[in-house]
Structure formats: structure tokens, C-alpha cells
N, C-alpha and C. Protein backbone atom coordinates (compact mmCIF):
# COMPACT_ATOMS: atom_id res chain seq x y z
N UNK A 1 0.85 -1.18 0.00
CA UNK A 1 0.00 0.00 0.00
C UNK A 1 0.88 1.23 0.00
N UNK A 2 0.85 1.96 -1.07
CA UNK A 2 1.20 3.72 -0.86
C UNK A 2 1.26 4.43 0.27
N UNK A 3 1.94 5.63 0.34
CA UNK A 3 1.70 6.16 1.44
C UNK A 3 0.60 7.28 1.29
N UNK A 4 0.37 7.26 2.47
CA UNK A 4 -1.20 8.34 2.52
C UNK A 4 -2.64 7.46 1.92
N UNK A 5 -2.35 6.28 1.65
CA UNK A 5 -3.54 5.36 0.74
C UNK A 5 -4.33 5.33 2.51
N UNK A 6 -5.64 5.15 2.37
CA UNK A 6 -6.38 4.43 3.36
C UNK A 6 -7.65 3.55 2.72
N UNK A 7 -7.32 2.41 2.59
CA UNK A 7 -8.37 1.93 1.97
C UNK A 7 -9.76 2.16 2.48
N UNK A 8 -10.21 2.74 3.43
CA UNK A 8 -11.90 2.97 4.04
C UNK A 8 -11.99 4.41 3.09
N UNK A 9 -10.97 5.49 3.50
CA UNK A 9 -11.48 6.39 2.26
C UNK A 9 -11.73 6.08 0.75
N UNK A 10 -10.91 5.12 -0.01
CA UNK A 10 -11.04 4.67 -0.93
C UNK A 10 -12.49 4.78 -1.25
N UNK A 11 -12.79 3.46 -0.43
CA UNK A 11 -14.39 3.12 -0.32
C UNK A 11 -15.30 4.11 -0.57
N UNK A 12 -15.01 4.82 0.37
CA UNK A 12 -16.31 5.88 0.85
C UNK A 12 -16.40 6.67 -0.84
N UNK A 13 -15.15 6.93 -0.93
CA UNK A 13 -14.58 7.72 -2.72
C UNK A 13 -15.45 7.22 -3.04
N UNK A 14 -15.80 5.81 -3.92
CA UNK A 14 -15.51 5.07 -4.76
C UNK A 14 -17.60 4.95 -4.25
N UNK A 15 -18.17 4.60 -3.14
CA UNK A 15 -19.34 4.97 -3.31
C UNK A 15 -20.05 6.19 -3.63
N UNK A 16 -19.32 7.34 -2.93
CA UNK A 16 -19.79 8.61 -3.18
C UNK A 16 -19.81 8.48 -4.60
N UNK A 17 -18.98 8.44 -6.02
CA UNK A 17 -18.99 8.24 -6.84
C UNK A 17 -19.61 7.73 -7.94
N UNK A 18 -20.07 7.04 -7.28
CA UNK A 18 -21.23 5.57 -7.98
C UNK A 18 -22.74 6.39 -6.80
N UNK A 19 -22.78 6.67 -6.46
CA UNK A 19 -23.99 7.91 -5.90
C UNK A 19 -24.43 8.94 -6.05
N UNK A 20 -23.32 9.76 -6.59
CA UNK A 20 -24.05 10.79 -6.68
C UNK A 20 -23.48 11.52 -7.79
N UNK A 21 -22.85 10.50 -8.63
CA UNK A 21 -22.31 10.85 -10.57
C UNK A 21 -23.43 11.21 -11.64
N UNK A 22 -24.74 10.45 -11.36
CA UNK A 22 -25.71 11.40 -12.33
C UNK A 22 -25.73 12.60 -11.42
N UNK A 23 -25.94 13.11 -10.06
CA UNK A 23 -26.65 14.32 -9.95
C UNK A 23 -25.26 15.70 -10.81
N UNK A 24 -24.06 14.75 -9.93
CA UNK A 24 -23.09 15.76 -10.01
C UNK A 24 -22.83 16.00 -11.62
N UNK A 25 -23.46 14.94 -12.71
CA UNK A 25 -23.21 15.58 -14.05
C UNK A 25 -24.68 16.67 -14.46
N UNK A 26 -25.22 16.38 -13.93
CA UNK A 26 -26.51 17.10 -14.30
C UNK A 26 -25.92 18.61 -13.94
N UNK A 27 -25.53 18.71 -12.68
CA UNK A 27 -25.06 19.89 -12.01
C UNK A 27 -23.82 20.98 -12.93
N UNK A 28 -22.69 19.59 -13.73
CA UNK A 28 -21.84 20.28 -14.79
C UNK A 28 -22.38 20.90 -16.00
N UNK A 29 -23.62 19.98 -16.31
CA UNK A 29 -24.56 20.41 -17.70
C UNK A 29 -25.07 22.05 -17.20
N UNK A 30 -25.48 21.97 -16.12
CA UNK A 30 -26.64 23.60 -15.55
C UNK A 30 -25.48 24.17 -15.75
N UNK A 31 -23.82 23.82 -15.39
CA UNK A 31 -22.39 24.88 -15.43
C UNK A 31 -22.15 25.46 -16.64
N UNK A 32 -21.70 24.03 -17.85
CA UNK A 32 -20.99 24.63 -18.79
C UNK A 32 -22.42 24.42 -20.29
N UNK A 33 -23.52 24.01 -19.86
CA UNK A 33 -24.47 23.57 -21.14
C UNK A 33 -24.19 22.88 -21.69
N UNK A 34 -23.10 22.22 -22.05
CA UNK A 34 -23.38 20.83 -23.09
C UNK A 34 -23.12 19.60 -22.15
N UNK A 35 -23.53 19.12 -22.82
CA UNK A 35 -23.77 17.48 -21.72
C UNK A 35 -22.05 16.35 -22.09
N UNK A 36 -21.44 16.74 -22.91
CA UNK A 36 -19.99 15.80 -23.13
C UNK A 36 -19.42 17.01 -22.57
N UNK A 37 -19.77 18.53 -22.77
CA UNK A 37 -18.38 19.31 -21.26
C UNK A 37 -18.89 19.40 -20.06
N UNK A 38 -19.62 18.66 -19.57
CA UNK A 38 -19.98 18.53 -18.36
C UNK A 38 -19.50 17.28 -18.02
N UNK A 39 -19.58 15.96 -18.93
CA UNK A 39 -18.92 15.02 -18.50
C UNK A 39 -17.09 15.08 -18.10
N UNK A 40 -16.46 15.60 -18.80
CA UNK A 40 -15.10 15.97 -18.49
C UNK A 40 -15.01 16.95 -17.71
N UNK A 41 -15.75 17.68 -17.49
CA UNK A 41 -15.88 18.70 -15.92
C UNK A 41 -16.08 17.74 -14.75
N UNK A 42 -16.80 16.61 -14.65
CA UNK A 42 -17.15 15.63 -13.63
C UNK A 42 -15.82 14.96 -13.89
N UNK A 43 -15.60 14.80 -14.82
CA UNK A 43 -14.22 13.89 -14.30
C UNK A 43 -13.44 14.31 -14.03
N UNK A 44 -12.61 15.68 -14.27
CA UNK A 44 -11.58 16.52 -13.74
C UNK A 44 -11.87 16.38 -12.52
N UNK A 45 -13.21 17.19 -11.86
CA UNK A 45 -13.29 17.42 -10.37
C UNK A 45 -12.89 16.38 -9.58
N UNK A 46 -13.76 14.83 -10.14
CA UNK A 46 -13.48 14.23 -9.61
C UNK A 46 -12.11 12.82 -8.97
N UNK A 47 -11.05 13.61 -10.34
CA UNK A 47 -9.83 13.58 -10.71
C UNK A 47 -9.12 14.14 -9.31
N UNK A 48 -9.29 15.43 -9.40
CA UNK A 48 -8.74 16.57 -8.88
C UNK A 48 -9.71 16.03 -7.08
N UNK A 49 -10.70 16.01 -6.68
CA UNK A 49 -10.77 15.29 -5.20
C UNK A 49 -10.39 14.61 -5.02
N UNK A 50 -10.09 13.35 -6.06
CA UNK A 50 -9.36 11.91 -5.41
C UNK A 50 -8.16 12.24 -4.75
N UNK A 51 -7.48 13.03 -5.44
CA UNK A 51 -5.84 13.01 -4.54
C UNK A 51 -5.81 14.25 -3.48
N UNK A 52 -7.06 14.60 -3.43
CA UNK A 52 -7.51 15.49 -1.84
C UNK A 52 -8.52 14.56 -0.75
N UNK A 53 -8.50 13.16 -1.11
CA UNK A 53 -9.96 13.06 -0.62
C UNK A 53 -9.30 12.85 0.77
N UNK A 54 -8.30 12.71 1.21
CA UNK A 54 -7.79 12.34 2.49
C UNK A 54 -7.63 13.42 3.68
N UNK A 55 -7.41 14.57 2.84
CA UNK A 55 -7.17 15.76 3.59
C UNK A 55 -8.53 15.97 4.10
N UNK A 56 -9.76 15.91 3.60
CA UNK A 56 -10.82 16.18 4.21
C UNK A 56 -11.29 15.68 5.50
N UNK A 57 -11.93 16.42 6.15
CA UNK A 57 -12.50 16.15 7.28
C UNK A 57 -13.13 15.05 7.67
N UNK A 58 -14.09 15.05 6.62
CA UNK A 58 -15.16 13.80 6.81
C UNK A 58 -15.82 13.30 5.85
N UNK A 59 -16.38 12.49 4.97
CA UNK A 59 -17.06 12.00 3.78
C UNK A 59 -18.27 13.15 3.27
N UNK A 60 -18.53 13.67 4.72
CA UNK A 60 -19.76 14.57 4.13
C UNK A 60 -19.37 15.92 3.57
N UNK A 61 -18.08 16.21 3.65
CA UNK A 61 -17.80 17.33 2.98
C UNK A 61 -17.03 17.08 1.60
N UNK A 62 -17.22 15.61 1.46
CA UNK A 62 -17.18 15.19 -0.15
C UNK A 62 -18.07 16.05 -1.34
N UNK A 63 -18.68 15.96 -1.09
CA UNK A 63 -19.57 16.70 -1.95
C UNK A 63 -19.62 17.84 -2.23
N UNK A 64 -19.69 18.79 -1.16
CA UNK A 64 -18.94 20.02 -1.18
C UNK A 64 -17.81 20.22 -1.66
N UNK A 65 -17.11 19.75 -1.50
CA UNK A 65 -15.69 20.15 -1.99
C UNK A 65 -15.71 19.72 -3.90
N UNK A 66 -16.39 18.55 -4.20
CA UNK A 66 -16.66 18.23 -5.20
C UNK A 66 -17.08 19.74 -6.08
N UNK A 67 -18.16 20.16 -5.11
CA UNK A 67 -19.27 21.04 -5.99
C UNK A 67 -18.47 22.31 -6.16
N UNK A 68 -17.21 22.40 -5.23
CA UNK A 68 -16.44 23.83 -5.47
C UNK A 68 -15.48 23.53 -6.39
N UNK A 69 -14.95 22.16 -6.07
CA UNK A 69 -13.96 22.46 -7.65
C UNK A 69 -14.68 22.41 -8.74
N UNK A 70 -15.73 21.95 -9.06
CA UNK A 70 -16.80 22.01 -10.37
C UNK A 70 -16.65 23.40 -10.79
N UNK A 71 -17.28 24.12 -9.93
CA UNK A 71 -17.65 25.87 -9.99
C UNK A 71 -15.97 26.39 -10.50
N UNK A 72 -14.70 26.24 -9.78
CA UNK A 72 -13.52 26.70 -10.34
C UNK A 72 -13.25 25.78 -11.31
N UNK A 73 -13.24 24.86 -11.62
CA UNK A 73 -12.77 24.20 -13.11
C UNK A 73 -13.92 24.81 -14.39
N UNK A 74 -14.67 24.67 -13.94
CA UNK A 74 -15.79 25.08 -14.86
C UNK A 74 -15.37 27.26 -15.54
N UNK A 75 -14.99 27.77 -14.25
CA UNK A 75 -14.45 28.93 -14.41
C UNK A 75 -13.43 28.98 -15.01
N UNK A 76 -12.07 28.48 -14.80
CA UNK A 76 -11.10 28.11 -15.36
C UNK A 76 -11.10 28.12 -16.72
N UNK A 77 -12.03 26.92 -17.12
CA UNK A 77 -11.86 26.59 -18.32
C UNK A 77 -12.61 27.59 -19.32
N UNK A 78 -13.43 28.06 -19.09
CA UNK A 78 -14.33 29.27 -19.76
C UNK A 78 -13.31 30.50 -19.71
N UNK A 79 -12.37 30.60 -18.92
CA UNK A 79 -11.27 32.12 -18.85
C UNK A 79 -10.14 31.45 -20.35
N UNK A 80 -10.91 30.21 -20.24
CA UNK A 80 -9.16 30.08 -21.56
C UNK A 80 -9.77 30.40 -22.83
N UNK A 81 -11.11 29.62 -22.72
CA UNK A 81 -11.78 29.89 -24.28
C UNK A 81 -11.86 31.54 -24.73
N UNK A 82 -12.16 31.52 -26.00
CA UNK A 82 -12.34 32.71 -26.72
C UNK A 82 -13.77 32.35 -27.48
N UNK A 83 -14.49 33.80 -26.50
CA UNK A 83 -16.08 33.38 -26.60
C UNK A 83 -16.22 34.75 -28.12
N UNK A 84 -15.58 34.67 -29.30
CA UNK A 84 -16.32 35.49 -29.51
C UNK A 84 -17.85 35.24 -30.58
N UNK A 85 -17.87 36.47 -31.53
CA UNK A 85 -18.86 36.57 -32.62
C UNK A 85 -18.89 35.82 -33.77
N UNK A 86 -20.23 35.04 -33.43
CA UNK A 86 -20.34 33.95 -35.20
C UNK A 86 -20.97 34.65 -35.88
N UNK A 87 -20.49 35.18 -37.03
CA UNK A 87 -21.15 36.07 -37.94
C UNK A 87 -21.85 34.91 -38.73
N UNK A 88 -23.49 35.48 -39.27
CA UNK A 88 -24.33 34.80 -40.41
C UNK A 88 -24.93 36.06 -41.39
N UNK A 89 -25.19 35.08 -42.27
CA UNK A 89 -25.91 35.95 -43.39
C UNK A 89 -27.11 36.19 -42.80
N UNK A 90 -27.89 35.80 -42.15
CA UNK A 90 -29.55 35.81 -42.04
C UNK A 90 -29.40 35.78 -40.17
N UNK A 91 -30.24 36.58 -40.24
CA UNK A 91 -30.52 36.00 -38.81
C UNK A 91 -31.90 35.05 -38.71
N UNK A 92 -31.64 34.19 -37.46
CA UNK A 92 -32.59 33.03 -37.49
C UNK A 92 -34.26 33.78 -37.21
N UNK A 93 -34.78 32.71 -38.07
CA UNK A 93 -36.33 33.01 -37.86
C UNK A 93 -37.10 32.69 -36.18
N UNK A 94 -37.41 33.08 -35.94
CA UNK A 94 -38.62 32.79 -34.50
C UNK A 94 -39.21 31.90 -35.27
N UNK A 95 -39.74 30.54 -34.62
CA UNK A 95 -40.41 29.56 -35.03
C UNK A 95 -41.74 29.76 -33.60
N UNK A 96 -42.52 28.92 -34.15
CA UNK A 96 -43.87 29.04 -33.71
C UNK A 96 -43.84 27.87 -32.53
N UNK A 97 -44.50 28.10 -31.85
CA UNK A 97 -44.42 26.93 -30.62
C UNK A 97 -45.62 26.37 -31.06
N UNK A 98 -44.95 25.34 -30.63
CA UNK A 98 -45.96 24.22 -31.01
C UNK A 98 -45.96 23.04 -29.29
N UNK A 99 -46.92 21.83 -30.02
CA UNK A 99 -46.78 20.73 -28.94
C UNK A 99 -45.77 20.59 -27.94
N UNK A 100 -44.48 20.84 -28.44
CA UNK A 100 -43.15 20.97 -27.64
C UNK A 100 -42.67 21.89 -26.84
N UNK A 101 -43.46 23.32 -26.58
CA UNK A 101 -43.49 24.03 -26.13
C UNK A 101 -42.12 24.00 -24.61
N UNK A 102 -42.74 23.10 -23.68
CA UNK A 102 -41.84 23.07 -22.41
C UNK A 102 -40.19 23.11 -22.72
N UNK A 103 -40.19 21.91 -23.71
CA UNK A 103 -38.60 21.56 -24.29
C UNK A 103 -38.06 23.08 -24.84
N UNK A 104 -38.29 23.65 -25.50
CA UNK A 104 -38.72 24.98 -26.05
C UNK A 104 -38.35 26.08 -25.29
N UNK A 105 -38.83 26.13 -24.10
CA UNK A 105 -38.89 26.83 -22.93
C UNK A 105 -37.61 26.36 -22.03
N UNK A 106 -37.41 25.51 -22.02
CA UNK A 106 -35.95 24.89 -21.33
C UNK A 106 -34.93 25.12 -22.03
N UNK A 107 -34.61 25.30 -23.29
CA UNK A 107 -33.96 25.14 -24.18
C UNK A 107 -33.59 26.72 -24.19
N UNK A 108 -34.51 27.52 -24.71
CA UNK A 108 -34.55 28.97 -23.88
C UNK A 108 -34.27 29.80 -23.04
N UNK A 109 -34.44 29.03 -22.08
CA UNK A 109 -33.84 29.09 -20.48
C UNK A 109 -32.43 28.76 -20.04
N UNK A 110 -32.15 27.94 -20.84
CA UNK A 110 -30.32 27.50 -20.57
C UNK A 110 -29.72 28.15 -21.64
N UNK A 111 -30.18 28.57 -22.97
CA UNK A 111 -29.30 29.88 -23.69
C UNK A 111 -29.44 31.03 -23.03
N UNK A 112 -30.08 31.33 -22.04
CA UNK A 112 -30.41 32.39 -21.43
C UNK A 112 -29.76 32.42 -19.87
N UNK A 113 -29.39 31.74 -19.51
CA UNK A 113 -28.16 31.40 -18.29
C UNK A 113 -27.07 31.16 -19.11
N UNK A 114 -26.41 31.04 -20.34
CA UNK A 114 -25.18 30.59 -20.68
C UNK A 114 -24.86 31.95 -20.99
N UNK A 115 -25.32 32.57 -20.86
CA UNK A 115 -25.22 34.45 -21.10
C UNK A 115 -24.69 34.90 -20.15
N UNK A 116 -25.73 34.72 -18.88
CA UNK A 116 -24.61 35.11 -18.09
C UNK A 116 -23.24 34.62 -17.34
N UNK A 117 -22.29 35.66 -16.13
CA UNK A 117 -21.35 35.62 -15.85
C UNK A 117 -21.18 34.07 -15.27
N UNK A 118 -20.18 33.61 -15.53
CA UNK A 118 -19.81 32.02 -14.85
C UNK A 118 -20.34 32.13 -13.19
N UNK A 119 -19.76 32.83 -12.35
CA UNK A 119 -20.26 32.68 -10.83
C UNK A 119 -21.63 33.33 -10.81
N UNK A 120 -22.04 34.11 -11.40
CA UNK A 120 -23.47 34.22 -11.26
C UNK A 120 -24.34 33.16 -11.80
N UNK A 121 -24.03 32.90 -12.65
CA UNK A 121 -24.75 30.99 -13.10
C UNK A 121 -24.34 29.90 -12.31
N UNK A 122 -23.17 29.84 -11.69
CA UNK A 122 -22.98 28.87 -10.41
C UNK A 122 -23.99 28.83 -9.91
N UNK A 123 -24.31 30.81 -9.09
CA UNK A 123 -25.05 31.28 -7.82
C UNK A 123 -26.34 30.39 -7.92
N UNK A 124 -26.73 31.11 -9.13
CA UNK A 124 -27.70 30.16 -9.73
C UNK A 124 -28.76 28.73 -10.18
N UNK A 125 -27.40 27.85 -10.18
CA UNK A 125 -27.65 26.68 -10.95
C UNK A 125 -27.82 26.54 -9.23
N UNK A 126 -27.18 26.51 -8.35
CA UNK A 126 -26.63 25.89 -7.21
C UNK A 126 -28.00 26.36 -6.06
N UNK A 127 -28.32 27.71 -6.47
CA UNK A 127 -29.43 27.98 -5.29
C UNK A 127 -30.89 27.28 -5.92
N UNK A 128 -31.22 27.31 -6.96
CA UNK A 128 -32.67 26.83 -7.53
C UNK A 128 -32.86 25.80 -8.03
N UNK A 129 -31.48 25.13 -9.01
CA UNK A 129 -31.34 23.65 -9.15
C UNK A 129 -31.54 22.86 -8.36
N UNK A 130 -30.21 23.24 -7.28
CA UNK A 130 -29.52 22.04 -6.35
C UNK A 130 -30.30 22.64 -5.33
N UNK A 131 -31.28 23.67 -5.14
CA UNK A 131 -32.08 24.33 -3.69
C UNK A 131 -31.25 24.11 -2.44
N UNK A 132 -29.56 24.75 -2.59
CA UNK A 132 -29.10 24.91 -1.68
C UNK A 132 -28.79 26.01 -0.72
N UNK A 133 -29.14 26.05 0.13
CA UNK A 133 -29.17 27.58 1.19
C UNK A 133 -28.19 28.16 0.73
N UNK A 134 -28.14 29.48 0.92
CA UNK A 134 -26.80 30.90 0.45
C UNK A 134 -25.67 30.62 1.24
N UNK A 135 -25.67 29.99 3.10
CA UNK A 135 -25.07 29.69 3.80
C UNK A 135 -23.81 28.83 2.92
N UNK A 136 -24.01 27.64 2.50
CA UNK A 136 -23.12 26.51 1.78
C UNK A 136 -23.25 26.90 0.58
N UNK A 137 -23.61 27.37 -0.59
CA UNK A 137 -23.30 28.10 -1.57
C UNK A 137 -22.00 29.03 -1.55
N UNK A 138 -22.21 30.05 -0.68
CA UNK A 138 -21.02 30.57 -0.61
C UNK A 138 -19.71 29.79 0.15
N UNK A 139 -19.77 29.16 0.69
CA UNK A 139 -18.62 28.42 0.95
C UNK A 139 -18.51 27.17 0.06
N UNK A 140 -19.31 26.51 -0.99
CA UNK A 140 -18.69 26.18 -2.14
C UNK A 140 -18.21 27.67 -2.86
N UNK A 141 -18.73 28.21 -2.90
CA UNK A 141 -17.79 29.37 -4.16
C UNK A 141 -16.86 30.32 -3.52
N UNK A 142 -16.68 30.09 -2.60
CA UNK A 142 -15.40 31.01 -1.76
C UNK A 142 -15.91 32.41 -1.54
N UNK A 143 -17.09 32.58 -1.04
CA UNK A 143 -17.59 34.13 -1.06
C UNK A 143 -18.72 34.47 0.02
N UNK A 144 -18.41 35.38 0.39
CA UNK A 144 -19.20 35.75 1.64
C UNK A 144 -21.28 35.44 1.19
N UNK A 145 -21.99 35.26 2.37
CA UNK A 145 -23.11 35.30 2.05
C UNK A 145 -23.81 36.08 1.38
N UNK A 146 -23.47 37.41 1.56
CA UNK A 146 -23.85 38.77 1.03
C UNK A 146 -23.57 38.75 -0.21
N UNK A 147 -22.59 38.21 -0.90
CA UNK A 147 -22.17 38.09 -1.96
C UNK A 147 -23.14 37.43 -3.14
N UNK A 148 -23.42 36.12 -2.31
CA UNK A 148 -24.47 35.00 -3.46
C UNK A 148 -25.73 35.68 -3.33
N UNK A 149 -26.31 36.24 -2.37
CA UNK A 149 -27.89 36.72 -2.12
C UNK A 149 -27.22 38.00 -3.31
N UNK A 150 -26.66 39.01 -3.38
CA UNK A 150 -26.37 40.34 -4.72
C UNK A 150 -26.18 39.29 -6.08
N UNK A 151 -25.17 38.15 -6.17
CA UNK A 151 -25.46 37.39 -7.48
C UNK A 151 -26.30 37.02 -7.59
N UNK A 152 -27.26 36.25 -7.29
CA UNK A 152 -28.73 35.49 -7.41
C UNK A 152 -29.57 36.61 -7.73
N UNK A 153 -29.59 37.89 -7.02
CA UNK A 153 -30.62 38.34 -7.57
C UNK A 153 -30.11 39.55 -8.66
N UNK A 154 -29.18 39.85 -8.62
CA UNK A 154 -28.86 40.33 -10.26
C UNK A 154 -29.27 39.30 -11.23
N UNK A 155 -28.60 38.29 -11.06
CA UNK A 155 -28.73 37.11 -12.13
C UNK A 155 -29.95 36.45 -12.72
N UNK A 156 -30.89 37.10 -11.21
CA UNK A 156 -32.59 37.15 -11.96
C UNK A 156 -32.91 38.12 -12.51
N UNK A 157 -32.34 39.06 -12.12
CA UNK A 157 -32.75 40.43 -13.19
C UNK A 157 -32.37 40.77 -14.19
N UNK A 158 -31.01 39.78 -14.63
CA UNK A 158 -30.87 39.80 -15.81
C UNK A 158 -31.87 38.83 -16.93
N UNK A 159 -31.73 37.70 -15.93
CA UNK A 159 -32.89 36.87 -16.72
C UNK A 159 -34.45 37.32 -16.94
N UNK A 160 -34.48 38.10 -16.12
CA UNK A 160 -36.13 38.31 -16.24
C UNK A 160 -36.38 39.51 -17.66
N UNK A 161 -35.15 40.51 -17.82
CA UNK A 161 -34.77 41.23 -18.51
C UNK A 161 -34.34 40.66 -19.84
N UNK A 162 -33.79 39.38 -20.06
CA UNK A 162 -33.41 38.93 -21.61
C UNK A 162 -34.23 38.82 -22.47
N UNK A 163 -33.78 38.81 -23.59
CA UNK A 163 -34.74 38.97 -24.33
C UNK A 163 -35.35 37.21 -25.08
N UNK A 164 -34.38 36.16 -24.45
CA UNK A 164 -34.84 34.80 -24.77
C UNK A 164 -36.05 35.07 -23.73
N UNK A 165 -35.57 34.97 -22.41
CA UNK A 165 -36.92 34.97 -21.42
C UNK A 165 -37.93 35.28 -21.92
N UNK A 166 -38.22 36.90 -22.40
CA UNK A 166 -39.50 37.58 -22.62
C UNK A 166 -40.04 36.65 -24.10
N UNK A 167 -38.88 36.32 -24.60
CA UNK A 167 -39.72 35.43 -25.50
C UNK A 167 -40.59 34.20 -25.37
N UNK A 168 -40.59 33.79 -24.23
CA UNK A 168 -41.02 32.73 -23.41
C UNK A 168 -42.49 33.09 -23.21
N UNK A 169 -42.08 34.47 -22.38
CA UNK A 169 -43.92 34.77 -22.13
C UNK A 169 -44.42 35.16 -23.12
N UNK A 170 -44.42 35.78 -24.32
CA UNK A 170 -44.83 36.13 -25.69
C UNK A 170 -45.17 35.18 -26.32
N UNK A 171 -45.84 34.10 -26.33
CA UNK A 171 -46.17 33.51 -27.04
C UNK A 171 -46.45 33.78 -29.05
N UNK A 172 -45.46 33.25 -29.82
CA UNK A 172 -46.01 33.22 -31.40
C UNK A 172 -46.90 33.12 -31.63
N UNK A 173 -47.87 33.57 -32.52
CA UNK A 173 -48.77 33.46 -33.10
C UNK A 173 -48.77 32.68 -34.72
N UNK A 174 -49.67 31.93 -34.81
CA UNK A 174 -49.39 30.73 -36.17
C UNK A 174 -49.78 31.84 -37.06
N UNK A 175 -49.07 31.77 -38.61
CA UNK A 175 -49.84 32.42 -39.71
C UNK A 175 -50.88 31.42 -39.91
N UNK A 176 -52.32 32.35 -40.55
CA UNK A 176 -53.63 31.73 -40.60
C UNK A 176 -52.79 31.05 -41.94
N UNK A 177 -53.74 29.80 -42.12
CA UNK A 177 -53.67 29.43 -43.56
C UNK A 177 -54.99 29.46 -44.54
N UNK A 178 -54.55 29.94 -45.72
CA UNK A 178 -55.43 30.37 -46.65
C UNK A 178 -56.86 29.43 -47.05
């Protein structure tokens, strides 16, 4: 055996893992929006806890610690990219809602959080997704309480203000047919 190995942490790793790997990818998807960079966001983090998992206190602050390196890898990696302008000939048509409406509306809703700032979409994903108190929010994101309660609610006022949102409540209207 290695040094610093303890095989009971192993364990505990290795269930936490196999427990709570759908929530924690769902949680990378609400981070970065696509569902394959959320999978390599879950595996970094959970890359990057394995060779911390010993230093921790106790199994229950597995998760936590999980959910903060998510939030800084996820940051990280968005400071390297270069987000800029896709120029088109046309701009896209508004399509009519139909039967699918909700999908529609979700779909809407996460181009409309990928807008905004990375820690304000953490604040976000983390207080209404994951319905976690401001208390442990900010100590996953390294920031005073005062801090996530001013992001969260900017971050609704930006959303309530976009212009995907308002397209949400506006419902299209079908052209009649002749």
C-alpha cells in the first residue's frame, strides 16, 4: 500500500462516486451547457478530489468540496476559451411553438443562463437547481453570504430582462392558412 492510501477512504470515494455521478453531471450540464463538457468537468473534479480526498474532514464534505472544484474548473476553463462573434448571413427566424413548447422553454432558459457571468450561473444553478441555502453556496464558491444573495438576484434580473426569457412569455402566433 502507498503512502497516505487508506483503503476505508477509498471506499467511501468510490461509493460517493457511484452515488451521486448522475446528480453531479446534471449539475456540470446547468455549469458549462453541453452534456460531453460537463462530462469531463465531472471527471476533472473528480480527478482533482481523489488526490484530496484524504485531507478532508469527513465524507460529508465530499460533496462540497466536489461542488467547489466544479464551480472553479468550470471557471477556469471558460477564462481560456475565446467566446467570440459567429457572424451569419440571415438572422434566425422565430419559429412558432408548437406541442413541444416546455422543451422549447428549457432550451430557452439555458441559452439564457449561458449568457450570463460564470459565478453568477454557479449562484444560480446551485441555489434553484440544487435548492441549496446561500449559507453553503457561498462556501462552495469562496464568497461571503452577502455576496451570493447580490449574485442570485442580479442574475434574476438579468434573466427576467433577456430577451430569450420575454420570449417565453410572448407567445407566437401561427400564420392563418389560406
Amino acid at each position: 500500500m502507498g503512502v497516505g492510501m487508506d483503503p476505508g477512504r477509498d471506499h467511501e470515494f468510490a461509493e460517493f462516486v457511484d452515488g451521486r455521478f448522475t446528480a453531479l453531471q446534471r449539475f456540470g450540464y446547468l455549469l458549462t451547457g453541453e452534456w460531453h463538457q460537463a462530462e469531463d468537468l465531472v471527471q476533472s473534479a473528480l480527478t482533482k478530489v481523489w488526490f484530496h480526498r484524504n485531507s478532508l474532514r469527513s465524507s460529508a464534505a465530499l460533496e462540497s468540496y466536489t461542488r467547489t472544484v466544479m464551480v472553479n474548473t468550470s471557471t477556469q476553463w471558460w477564462r481560456r476559451k475565446w467566446r467570440g462573434e459567429t457572424p451569419t448571413e440571415q438572422l434566425p427566424e422565430h419559429r412558432a411553438q408548437e406541442q413541444y413548447g416546455s422543451i422549447d422553454d428549457r432550451d430557452l432558459l439555458l441559452r439564457a443562463l449561458a449568457t450570463l457571468p460564470r459565478r453568477t450561473r454557479a449562484a444560480l444553478v446551485l441555489r434553484y437547481f440544487e435548492d441549496l441555502p446561500e449559507a453553503e453556496i457561498a462556501q462552495i464558491m469562496g464568497c461571503s453570504v452577502g455576496t451570493v444573495k447580490s449574485s442570485v438576484s442580479r442574475g434574476l434580473a438579468r434573466l427576467r430582462e433577456h430577451e430569450l426569457i420575454t420570449a417565453m412569455s410572448t407567445p407566437v402566433q401561427k400564420e392563418a392558412r389560406p
